[in-house]
PDB file of N, CA and C in Angstrom:
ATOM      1  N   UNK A   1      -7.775 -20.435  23.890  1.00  0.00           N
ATOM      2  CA  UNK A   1      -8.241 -19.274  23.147  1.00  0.00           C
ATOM      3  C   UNK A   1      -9.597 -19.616  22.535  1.00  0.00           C
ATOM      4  N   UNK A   2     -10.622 -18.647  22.631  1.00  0.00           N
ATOM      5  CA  UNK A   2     -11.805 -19.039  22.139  1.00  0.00           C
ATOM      6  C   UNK A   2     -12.188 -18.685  20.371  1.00  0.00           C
ATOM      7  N   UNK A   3     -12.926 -19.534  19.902  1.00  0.00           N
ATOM      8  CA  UNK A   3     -13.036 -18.932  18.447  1.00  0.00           C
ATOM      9  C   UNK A   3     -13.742 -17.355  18.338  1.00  0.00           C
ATOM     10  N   UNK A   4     -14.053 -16.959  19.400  1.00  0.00           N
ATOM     11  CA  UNK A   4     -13.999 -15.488  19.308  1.00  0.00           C
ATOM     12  C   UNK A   4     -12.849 -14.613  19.160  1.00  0.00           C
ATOM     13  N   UNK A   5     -12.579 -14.923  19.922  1.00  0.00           N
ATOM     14  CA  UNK A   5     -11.506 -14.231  20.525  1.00  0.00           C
ATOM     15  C   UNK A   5     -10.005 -14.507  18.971  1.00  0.00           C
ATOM     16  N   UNK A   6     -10.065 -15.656  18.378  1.00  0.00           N
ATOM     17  CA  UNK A   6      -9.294 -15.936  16.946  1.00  0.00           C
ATOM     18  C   UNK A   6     -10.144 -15.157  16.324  1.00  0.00           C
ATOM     19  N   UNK A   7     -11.318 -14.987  16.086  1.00  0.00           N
ATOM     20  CA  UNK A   7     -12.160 -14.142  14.827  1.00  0.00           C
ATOM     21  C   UNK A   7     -11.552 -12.800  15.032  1.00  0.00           C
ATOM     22  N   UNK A   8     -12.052 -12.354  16.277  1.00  0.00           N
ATOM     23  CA  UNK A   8     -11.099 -11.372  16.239  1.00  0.00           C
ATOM     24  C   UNK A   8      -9.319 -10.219  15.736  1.00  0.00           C
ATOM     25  N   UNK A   9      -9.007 -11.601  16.073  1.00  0.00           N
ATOM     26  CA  UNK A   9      -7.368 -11.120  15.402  1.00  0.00           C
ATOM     27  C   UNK A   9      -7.348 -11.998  14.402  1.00  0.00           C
ATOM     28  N   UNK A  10      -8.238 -12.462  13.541  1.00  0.00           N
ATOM     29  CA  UNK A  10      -7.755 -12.792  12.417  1.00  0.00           C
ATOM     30  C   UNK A  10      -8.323 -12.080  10.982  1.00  0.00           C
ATOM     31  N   UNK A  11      -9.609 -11.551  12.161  1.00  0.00           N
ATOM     32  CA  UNK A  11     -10.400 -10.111  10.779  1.00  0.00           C
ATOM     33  C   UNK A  11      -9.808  -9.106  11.112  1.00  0.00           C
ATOM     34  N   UNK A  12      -8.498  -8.797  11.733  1.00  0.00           N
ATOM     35  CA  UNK A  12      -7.783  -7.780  11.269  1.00  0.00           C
ATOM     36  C   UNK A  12      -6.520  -7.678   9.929  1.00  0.00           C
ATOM     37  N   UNK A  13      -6.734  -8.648   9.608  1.00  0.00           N
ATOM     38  CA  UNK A  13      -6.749  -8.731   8.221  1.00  0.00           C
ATOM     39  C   UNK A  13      -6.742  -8.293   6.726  1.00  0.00           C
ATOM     40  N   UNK A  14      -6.433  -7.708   6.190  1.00  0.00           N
ATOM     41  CA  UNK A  14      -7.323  -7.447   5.332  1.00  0.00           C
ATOM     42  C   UNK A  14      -6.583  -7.112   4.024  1.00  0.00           C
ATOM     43  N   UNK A  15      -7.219  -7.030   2.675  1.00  0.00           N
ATOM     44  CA  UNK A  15      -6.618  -7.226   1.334  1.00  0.00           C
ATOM     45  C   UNK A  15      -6.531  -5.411   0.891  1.00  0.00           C
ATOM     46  N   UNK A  16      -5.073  -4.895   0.562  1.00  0.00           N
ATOM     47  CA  UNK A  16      -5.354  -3.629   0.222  1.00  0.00           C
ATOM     48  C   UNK A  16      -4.889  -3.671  -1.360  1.00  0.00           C
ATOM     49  N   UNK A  17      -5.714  -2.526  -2.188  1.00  0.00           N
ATOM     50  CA  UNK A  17      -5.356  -2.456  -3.071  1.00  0.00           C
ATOM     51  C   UNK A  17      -3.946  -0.716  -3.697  1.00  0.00           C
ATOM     52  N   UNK A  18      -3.442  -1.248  -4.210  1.00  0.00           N
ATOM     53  CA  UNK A  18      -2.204   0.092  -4.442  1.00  0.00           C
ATOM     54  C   UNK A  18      -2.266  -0.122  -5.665  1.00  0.00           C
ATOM     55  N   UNK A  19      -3.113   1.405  -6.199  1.00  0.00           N
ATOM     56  CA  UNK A  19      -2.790   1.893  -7.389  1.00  0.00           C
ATOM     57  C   UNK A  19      -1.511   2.879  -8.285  1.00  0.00           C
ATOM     58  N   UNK A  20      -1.390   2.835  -8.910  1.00  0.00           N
ATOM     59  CA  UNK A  20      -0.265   4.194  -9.553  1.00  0.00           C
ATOM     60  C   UNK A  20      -0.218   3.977 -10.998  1.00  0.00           C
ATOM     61  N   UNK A  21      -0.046   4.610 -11.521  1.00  0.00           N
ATOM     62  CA  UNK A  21       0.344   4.940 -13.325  1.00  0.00           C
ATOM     63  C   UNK A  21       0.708   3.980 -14.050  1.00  0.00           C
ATOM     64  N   UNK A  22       1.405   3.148 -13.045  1.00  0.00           N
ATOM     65  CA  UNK A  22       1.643   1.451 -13.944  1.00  0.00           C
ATOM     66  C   UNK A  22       0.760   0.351 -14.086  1.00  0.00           C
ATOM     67  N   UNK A  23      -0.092   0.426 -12.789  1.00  0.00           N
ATOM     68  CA  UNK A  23      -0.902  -0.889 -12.678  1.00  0.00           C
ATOM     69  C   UNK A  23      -1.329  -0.905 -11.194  1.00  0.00           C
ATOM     70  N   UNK A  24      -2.085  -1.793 -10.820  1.00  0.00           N
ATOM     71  CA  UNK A  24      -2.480  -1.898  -9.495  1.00  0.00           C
ATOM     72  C   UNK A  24      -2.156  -3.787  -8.795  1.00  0.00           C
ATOM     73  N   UNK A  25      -2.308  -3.447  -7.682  1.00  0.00           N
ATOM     74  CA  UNK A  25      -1.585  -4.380  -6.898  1.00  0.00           C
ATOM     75  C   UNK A  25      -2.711  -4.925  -5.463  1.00  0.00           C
ATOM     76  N   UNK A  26      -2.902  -5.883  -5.529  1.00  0.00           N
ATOM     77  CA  UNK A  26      -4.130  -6.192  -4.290  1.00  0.00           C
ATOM     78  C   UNK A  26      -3.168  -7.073  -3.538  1.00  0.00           C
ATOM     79  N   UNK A  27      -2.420  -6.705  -2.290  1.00  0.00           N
ATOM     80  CA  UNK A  27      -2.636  -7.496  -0.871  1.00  0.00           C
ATOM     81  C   UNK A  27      -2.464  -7.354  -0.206  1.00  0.00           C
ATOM     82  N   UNK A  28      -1.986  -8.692   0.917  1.00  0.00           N
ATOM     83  CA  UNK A  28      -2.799  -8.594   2.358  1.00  0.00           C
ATOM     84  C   UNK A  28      -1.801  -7.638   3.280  1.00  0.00           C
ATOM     85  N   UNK A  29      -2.073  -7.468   3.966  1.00  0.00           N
ATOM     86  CA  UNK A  29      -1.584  -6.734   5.206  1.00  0.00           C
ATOM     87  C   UNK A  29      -0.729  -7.875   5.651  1.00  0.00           C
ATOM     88  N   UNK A  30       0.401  -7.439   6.291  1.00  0.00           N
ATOM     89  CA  UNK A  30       1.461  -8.134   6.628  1.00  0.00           C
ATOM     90  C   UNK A  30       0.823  -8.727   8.500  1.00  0.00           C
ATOM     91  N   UNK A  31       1.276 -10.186   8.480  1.00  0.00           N
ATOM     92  CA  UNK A  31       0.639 -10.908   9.695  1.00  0.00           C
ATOM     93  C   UNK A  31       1.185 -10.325  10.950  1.00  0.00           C
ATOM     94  N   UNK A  32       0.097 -10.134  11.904  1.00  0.00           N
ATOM     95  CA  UNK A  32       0.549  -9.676  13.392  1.00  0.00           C
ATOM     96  C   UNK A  32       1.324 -11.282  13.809  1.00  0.00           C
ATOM     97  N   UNK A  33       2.228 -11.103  14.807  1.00  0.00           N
ATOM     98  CA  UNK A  33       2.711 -12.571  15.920  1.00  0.00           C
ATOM     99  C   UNK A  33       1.311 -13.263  15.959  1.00  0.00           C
ATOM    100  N   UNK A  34       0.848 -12.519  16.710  1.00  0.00           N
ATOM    101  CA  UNK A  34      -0.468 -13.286  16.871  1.00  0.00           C
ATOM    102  C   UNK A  34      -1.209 -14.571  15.673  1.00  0.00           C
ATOM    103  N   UNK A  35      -1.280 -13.704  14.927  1.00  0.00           N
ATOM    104  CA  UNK A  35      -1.943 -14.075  13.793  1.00  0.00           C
ATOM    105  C   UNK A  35      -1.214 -15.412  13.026  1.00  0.00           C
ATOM    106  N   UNK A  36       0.100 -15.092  12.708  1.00  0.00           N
ATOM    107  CA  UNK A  36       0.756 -16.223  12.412  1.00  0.00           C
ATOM    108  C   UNK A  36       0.963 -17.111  13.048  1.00  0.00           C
ATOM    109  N   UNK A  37       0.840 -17.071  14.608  1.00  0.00           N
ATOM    110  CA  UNK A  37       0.996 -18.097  15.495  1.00  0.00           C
ATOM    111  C   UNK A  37      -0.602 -19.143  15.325  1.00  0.00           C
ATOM    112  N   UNK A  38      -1.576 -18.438  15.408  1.00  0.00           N
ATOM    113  CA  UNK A  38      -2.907 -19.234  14.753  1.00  0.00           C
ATOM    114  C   UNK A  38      -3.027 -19.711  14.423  1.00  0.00           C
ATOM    115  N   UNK A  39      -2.190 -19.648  12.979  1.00  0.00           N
ATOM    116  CA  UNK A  39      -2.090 -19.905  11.727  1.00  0.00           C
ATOM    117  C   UNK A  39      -1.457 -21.564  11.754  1.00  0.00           C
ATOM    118  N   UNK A  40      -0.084 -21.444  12.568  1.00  0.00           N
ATOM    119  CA  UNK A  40       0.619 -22.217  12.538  1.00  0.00           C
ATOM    120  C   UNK A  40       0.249 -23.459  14.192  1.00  0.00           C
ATOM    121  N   UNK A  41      -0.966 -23.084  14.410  1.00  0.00           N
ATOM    122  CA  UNK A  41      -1.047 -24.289  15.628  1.00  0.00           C
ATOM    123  C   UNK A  41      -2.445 -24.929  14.436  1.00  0.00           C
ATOM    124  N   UNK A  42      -2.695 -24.235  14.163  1.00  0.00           N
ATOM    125  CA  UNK A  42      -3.943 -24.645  13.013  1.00  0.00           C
ATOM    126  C   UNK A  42      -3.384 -25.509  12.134  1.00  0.00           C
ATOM    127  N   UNK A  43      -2.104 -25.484  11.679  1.00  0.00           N
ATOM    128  CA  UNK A  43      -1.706 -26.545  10.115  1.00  0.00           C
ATOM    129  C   UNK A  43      -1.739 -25.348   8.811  1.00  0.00           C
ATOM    130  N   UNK A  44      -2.445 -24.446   9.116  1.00  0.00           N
ATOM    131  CA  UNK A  44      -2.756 -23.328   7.776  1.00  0.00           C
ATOM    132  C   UNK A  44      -2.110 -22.528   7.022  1.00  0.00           C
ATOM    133  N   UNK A  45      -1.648 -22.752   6.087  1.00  0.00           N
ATOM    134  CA  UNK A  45      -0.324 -21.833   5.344  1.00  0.00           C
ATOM    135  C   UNK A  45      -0.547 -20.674   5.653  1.00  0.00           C
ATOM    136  N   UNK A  46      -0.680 -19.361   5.405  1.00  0.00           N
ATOM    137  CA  UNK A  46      -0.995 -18.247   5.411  1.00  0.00           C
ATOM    138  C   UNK A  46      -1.152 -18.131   4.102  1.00  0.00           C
ATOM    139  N   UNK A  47      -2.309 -17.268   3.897  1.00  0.00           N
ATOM    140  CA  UNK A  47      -2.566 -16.397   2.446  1.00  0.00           C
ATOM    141  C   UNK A  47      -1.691 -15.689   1.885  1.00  0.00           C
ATOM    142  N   UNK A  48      -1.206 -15.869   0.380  1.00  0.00           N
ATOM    143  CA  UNK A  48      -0.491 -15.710  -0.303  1.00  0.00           C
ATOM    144  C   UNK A  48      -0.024 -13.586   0.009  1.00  0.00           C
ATOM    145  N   UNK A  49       0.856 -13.524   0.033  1.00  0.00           N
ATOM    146  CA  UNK A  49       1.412 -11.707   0.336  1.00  0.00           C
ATOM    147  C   UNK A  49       0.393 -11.280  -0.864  1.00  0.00           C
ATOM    148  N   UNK A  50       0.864 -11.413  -2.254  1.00  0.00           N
ATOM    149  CA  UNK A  50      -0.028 -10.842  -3.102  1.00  0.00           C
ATOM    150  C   UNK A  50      -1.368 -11.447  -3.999  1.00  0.00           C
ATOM    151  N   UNK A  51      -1.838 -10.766  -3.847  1.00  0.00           N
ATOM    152  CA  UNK A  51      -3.178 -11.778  -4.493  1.00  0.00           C
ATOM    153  C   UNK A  51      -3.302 -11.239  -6.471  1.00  0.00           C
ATOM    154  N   UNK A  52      -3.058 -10.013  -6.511  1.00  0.00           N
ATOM    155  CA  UNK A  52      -3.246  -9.880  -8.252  1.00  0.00           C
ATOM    156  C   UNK A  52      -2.078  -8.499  -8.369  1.00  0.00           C
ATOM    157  N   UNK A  53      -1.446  -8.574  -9.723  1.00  0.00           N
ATOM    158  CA  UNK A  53      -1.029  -7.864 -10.371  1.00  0.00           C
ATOM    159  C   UNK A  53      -1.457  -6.860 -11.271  1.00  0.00           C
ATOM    160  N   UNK A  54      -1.847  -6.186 -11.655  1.00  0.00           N
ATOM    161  CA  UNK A  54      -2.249  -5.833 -12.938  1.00  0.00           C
ATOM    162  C   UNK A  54      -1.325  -4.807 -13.336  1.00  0.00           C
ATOM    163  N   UNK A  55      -1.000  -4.846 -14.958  1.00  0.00           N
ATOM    164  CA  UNK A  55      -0.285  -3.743 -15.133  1.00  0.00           C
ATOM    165  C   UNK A  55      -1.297  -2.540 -16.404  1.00  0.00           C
ATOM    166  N   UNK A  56      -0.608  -1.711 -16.662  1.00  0.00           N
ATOM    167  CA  UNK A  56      -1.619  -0.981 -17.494  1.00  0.00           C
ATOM    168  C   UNK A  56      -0.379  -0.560 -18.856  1.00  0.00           C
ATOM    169  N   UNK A  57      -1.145  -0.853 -20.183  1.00  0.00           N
ATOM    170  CA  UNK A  57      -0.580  -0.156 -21.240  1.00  0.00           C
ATOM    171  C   UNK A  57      -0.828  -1.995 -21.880  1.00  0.00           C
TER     172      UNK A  57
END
């Protein structure tokens, strides 16, 4: 597999944020096969599910 071809499915990716009345919530998009398989011939944990909490009040 070429490091293109990994850039590729690995910038599909990406950090979402979910707001609502309580607080907001930033993360990642849940890993394709692909992606975790990468991950795991690499040695590389995967990025944490959530990256921040916030609550409001």
């Amino acid at each position: 597999m070429t490091w293109d071809r990994i850039r590729r499915i690995m910038e599909r990716m990406y950090v979402v944020e979910v707001e609502t009345r309580e607080g907001r919530i930033l993360q990642r998009t849940e890993l394709s096969p692909e992606q975790s398989k990468i991950l795991k011939r690499l040695d590389i944990l995967p990025p944490p599910k959530v990256y921040q909490i916030e609550t409001k009040g």
